[in-house]
N, C-alpha and C. Protein backbone atom coordinates (compact mmCIF):
# COMPACT_ATOMS: atom_id res chain seq x y z
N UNK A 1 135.10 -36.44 105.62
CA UNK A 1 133.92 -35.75 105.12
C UNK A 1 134.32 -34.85 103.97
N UNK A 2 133.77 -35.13 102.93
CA UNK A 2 133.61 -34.21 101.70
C UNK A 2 132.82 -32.92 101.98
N UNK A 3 133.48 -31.71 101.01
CA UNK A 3 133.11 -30.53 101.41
C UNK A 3 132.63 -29.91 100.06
N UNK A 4 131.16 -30.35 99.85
CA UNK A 4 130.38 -29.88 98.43
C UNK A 4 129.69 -28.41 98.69
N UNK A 5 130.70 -27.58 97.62
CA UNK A 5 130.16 -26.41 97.89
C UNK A 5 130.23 -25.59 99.10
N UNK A 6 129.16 -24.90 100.11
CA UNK A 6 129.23 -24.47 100.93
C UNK A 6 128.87 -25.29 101.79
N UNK A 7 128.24 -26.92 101.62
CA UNK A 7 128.14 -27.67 102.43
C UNK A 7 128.74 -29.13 102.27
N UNK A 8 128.42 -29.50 103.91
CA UNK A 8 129.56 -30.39 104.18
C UNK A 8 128.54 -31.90 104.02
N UNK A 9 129.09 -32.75 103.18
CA UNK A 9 128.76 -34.14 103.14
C UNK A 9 129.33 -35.16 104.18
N UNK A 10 128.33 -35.87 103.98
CA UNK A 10 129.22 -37.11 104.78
C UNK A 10 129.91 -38.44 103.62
N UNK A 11 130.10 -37.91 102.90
CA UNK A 11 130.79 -38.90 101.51
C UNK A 11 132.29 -38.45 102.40
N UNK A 12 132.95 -39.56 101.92
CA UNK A 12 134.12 -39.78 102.16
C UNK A 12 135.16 -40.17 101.41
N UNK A 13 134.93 -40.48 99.98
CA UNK A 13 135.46 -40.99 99.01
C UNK A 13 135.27 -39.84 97.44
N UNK A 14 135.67 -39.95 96.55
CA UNK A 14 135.95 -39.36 95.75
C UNK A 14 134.45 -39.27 94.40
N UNK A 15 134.32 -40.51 94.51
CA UNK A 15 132.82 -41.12 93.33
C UNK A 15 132.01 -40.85 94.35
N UNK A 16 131.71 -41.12 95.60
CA UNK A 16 130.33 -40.66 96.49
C UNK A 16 130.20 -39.29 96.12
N UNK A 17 131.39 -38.20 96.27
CA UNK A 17 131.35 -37.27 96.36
C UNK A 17 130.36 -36.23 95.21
N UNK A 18 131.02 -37.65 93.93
CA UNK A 18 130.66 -37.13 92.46
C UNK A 18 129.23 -37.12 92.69
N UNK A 19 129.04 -38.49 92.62
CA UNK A 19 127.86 -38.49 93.09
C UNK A 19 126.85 -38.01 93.44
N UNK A 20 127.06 -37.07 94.90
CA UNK A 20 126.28 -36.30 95.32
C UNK A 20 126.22 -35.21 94.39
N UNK A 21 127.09 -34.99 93.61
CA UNK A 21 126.96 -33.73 92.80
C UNK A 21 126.19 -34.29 91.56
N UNK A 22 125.84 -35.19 91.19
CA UNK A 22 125.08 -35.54 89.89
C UNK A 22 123.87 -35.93 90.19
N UNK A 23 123.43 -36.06 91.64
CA UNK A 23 122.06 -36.89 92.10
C UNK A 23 121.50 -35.00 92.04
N UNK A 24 122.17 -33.76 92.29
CA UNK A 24 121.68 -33.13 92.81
C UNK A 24 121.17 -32.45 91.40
N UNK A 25 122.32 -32.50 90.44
CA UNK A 25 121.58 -31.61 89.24
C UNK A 25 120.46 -32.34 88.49
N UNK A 26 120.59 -33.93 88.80
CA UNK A 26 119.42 -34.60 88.55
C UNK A 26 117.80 -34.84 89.50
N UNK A 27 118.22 -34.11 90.77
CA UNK A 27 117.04 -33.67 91.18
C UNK A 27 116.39 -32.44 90.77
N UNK A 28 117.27 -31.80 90.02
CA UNK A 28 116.68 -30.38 89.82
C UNK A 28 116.25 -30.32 88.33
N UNK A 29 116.43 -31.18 87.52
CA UNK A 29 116.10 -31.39 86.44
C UNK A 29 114.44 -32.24 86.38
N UNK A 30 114.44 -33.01 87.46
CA UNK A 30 113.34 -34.05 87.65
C UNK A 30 112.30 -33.41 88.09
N UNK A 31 112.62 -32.24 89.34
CA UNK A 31 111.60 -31.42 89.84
C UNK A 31 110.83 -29.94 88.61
N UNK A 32 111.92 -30.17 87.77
CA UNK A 32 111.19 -29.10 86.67
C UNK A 32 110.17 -30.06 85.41
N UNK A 33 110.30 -30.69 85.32
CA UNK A 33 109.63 -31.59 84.59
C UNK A 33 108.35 -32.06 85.32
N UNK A 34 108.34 -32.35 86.93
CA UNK A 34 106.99 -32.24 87.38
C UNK A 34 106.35 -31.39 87.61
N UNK A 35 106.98 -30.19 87.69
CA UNK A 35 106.52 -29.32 88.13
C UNK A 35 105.69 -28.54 86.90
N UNK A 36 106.13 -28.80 85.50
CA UNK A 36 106.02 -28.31 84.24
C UNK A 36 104.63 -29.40 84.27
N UNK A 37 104.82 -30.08 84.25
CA UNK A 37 103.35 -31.01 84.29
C UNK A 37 102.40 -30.79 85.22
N UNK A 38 102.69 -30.07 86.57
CA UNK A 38 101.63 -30.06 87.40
C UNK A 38 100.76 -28.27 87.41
N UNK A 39 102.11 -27.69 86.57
CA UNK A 39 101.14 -26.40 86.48
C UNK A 39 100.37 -26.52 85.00
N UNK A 40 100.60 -27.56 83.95
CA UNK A 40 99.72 -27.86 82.72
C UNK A 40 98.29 -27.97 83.56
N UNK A 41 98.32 -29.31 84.15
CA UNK A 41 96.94 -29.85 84.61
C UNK A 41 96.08 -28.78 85.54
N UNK A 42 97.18 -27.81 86.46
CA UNK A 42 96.44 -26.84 87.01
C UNK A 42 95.55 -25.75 86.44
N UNK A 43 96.39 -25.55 85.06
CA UNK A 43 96.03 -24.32 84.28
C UNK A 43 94.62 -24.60 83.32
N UNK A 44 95.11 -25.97 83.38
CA UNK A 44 93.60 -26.97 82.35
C UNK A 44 92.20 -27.32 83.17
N UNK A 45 92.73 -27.53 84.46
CA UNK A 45 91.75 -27.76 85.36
C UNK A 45 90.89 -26.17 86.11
N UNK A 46 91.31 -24.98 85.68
CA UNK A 46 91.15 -23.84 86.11
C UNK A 46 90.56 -23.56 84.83
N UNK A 47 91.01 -23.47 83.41
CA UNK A 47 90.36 -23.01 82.31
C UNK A 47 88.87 -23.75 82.58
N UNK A 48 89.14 -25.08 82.75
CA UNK A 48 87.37 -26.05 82.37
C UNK A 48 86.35 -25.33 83.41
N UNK A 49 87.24 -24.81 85.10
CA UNK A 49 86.41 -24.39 85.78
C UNK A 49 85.49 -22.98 85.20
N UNK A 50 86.29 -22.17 84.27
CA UNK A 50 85.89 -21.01 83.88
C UNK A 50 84.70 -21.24 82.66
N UNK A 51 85.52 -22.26 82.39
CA UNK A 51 83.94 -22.73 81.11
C UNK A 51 84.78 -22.68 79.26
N UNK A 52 86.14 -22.31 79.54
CA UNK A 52 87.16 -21.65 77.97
C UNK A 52 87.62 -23.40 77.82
N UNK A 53 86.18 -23.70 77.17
CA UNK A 53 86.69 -25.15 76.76
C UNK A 53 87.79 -25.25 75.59
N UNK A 54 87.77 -24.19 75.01
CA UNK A 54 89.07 -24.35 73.77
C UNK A 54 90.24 -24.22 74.11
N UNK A 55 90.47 -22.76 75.00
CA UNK A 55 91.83 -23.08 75.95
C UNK A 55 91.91 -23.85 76.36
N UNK A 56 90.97 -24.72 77.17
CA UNK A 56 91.43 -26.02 78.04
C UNK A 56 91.94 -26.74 77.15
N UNK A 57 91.32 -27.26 76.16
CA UNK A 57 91.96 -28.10 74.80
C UNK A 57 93.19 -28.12 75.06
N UNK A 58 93.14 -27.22 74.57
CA UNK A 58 94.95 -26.40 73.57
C UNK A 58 95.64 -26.93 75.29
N UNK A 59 95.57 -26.51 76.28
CA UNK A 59 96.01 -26.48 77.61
C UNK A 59 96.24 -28.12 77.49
N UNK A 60 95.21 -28.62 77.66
CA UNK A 60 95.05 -30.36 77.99
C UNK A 60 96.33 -31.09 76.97
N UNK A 61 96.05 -30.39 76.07
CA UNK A 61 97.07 -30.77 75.00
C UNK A 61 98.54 -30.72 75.55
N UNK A 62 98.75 -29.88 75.90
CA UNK A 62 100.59 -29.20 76.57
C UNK A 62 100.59 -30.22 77.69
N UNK A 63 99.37 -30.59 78.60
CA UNK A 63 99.91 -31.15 80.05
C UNK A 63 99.87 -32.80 79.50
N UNK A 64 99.30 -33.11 78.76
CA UNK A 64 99.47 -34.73 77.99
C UNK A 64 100.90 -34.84 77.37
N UNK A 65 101.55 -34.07 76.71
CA UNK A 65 102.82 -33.84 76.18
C UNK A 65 103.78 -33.51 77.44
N UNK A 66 103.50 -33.00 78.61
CA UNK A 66 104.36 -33.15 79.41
C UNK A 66 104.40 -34.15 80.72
N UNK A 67 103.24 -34.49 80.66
CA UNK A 67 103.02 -36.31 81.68
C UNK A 67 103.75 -37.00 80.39
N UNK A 68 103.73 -37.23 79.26
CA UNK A 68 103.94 -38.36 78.72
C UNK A 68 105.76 -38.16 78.79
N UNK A 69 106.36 -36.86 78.64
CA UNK A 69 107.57 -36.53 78.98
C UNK A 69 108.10 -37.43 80.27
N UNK A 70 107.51 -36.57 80.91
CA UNK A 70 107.61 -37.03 82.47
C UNK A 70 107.62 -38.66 82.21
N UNK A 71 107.19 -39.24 82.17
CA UNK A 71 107.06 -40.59 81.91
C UNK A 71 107.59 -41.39 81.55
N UNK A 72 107.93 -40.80 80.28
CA UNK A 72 109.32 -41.29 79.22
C UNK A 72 110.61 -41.08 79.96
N UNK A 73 110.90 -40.12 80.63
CA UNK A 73 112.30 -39.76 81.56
C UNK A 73 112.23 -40.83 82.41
N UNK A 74 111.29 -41.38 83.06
CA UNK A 74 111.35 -41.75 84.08
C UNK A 74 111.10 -41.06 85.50
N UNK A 75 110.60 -40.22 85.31
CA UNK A 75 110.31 -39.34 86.51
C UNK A 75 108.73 -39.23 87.22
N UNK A 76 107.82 -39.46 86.34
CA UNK A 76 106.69 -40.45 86.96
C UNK A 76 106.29 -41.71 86.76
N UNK A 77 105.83 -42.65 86.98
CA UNK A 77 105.03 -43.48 86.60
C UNK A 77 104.52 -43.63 85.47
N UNK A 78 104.68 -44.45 84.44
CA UNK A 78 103.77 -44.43 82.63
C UNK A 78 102.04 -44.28 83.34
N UNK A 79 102.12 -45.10 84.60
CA UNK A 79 100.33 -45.05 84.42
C UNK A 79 100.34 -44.09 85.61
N UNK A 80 100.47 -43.66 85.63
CA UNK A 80 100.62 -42.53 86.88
C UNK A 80 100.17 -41.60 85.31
N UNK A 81 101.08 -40.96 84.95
CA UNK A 81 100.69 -40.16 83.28
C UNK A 81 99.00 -40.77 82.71
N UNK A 82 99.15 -41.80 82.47
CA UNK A 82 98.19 -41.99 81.80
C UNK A 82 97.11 -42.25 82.83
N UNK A 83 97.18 -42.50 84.06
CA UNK A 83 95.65 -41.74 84.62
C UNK A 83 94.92 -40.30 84.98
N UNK A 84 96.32 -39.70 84.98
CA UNK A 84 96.27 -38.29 85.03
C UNK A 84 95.82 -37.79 84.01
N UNK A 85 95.94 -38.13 82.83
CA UNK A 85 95.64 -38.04 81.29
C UNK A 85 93.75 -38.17 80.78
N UNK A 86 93.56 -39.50 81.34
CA UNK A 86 92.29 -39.61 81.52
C UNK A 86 91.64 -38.78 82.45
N UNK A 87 91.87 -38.89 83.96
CA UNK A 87 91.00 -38.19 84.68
C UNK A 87 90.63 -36.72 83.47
N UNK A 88 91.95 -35.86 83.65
CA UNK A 88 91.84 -34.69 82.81
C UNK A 88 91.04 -34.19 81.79
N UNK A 89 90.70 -35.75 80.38
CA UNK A 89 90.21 -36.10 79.81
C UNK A 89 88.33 -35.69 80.32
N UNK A 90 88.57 -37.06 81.08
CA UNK A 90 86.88 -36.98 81.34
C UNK A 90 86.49 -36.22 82.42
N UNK A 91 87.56 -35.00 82.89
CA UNK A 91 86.55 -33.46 83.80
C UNK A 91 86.23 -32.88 82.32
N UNK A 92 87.08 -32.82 81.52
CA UNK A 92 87.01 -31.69 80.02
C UNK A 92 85.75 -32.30 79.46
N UNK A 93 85.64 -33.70 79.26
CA UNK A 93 84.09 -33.57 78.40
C UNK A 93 82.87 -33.59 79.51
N UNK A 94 83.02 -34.11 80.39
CA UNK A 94 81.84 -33.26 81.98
C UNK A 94 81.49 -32.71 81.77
N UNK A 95 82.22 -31.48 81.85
CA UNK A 95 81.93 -30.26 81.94
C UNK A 95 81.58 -29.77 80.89
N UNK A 96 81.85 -30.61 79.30
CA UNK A 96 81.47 -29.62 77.72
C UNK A 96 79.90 -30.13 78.12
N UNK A 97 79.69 -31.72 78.64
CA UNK A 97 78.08 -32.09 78.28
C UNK A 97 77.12 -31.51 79.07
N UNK A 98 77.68 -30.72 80.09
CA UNK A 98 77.06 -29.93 81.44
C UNK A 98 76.77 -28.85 80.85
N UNK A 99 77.71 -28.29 80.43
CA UNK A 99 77.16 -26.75 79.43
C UNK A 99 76.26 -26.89 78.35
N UNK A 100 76.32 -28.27 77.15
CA UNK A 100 75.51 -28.20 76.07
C UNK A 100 73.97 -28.45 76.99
């Protein structure tokens, strides 16, 4: 048993070991990139609720640039992004044709 850090693996070999050490900084890299995308759509989906259709814009704008990130890495789905993209899309004009 390999001994990563303060904890103990069950790798037994030298490349498992690496391994576990590169799956981990690549989980933590993967979880900031969704996570960067899921507080865009939150912050966009909270502006439209308030009615600051221009913030939402500008907002909608940042969380499309970071699904399509996400996407491009490989860390979601391309159409996973691009339905998220749309939905987002068509709450933002809903809600502009609900107000006019």
């Amino acid at each position: 048993m390999g001994k990563e850090g303060s904890r103990t693996t069950l790798a037994n070999t030298q490349s498992a070991i690496k391994r576990i050490r590169s799956s981990e900084r690549k989980r933590k890299t993967n979880q900031a990139h969704r996570s960067r995308a899921r507080t865009y759509l939150r912050r966009t989906r909270q502006l439209i609720a308030r009615g600051n259709f221009e913030e939402a814009e500008v907002m909608a704008r940042e969380a499309t640039s970071a699904l399509d990130k996400a996407a491009q890495k490989g860390i979601i789905h391309k159409n996973r992004a691009a339905r998220s993209k749309s939905r987002l899309m068509k709450q933002l004009q809903q809600a502009r044709q609900q107000e006019a």
